[in-house]
Protein backbone atom coordinates (compact mmCIF):
# COMPACT_ATOMS: atom_id res chain seq x y z
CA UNK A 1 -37.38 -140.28 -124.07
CA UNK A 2 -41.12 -138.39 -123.57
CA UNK A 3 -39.80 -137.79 -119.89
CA UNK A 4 -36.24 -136.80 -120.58
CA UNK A 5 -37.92 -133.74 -122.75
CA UNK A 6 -40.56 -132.98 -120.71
CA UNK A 7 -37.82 -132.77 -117.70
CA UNK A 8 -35.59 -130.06 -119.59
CA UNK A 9 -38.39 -128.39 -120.55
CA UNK A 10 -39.89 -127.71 -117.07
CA UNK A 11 -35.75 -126.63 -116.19
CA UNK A 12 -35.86 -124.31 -118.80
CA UNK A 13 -39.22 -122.72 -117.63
CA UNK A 14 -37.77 -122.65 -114.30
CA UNK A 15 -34.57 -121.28 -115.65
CA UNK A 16 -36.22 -118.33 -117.40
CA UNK A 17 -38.63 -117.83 -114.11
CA UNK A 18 -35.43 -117.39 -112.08
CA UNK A 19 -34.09 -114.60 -114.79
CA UNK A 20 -37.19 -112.97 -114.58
CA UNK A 21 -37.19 -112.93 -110.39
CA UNK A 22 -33.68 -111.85 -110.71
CA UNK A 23 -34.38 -108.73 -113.33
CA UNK A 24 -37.51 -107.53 -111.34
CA UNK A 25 -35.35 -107.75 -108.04
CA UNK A 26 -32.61 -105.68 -109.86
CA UNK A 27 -34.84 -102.81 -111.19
CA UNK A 28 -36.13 -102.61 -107.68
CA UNK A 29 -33.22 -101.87 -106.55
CA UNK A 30 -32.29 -99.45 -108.94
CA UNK A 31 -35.83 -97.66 -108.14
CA UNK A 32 -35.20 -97.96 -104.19
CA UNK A 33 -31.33 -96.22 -105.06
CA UNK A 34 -32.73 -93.18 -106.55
CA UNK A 35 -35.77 -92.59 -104.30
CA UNK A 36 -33.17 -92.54 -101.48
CA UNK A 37 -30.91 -90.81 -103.30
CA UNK A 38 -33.43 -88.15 -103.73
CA UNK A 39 -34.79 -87.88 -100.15
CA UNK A 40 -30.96 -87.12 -99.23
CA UNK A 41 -30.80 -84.22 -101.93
CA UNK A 42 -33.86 -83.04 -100.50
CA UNK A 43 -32.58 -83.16 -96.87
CA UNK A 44 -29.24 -81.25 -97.97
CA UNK A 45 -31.50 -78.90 -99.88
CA UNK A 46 -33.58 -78.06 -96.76
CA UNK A 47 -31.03 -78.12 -94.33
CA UNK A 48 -28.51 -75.71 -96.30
CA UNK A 49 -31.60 -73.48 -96.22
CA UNK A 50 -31.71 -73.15 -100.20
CA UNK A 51 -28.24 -72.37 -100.71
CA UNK A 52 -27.63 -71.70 -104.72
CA UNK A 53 -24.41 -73.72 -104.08
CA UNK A 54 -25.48 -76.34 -102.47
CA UNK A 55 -28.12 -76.95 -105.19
CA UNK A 56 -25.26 -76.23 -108.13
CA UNK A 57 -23.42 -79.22 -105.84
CA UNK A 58 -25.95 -81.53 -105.46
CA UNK A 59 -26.80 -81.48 -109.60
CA UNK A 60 -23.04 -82.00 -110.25
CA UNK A 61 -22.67 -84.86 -107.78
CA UNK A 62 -25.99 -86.38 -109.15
CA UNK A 63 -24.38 -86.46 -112.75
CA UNK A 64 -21.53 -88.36 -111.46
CA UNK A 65 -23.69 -90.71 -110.10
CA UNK A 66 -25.53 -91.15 -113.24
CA UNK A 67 -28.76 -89.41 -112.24
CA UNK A 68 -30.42 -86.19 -113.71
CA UNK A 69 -31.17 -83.48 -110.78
CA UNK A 70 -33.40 -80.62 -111.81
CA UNK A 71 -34.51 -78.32 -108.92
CA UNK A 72 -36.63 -76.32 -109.55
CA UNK A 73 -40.41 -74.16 -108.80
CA UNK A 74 -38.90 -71.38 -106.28
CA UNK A 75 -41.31 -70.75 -103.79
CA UNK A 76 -40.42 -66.77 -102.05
CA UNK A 77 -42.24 -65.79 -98.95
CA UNK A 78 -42.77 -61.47 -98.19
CA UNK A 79 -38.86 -61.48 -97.53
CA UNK A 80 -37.46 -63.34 -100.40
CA UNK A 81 -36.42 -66.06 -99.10
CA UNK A 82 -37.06 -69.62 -100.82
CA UNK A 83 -39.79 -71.72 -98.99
CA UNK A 84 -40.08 -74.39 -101.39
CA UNK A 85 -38.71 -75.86 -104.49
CA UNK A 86 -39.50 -79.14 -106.12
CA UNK A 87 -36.93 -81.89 -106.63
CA UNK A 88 -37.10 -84.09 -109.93
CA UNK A 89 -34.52 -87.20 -110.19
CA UNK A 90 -34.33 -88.97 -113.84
CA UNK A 91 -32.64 -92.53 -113.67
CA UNK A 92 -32.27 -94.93 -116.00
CA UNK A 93 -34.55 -98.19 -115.72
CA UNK A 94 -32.29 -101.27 -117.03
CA UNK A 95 -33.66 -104.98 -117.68
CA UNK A 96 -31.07 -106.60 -119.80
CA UNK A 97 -32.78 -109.78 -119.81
CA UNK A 98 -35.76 -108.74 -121.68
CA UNK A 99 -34.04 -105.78 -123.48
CA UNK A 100 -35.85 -102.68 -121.89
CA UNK A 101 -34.10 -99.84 -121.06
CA UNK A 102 -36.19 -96.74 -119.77
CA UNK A 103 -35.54 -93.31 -118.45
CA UNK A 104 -38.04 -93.02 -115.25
CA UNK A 105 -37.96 -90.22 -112.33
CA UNK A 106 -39.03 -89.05 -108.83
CA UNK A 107 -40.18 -86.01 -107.85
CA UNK A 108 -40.26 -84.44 -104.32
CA UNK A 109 -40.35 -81.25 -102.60
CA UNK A 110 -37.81 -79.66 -100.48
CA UNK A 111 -39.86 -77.24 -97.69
């Protein structure tokens, strides 16, 4: 009997292990999503040249996606044009199995 509990008893450590591994892999992933999703806004940004509607786009399509775009921090040079402007991307950080649920973000800057 001693080794019949102490066998379901390791399985259930190794069970909740496994969960763990699987949540941390999964939040990972989320965090690798949105940093890559941000480098593309960032590329579209800089490659439009600072167009006011490509920005408006980009912080539309980033609410469908479930993300929170703010672009902001204008940076004009003698002729007015925009040099720089930082990029800030809010996602949400999920771990069902162990109930936390965070809002985290990435920042970068479009030059």
């Amino acid at each position: 009997m001693k080794h019949i509990v102490e066998a379901f008893s390791i399985l259930i450590v190794i069970v909740l292990n496994l969960l763990g591994c699987v949540a941390m892999i999964s939040v990972t992933g989320q965090t690798a999503a949105a940093k890559e999703y941000k480098a593309d806004v960032i590329a579209e940004i800089e490659n439009s040249n600072f167009n006011p509607n490509v920005i408006n786009a980009c912080i539309t399509q980033a609410a469908t996606n479930g993300y929170e775009l703010t672009v902001s921090g204008y940076t004009y040079d003698a002729d007015h044009d925009i040099q720089t402007a930082e990029v800030i991307l809010k996602y949400e950080y999920k771990m069902p199995v162990f109930g936390i649920t965070d809002t985290r973000s990435t920042r970068g800057v479009a030059r």
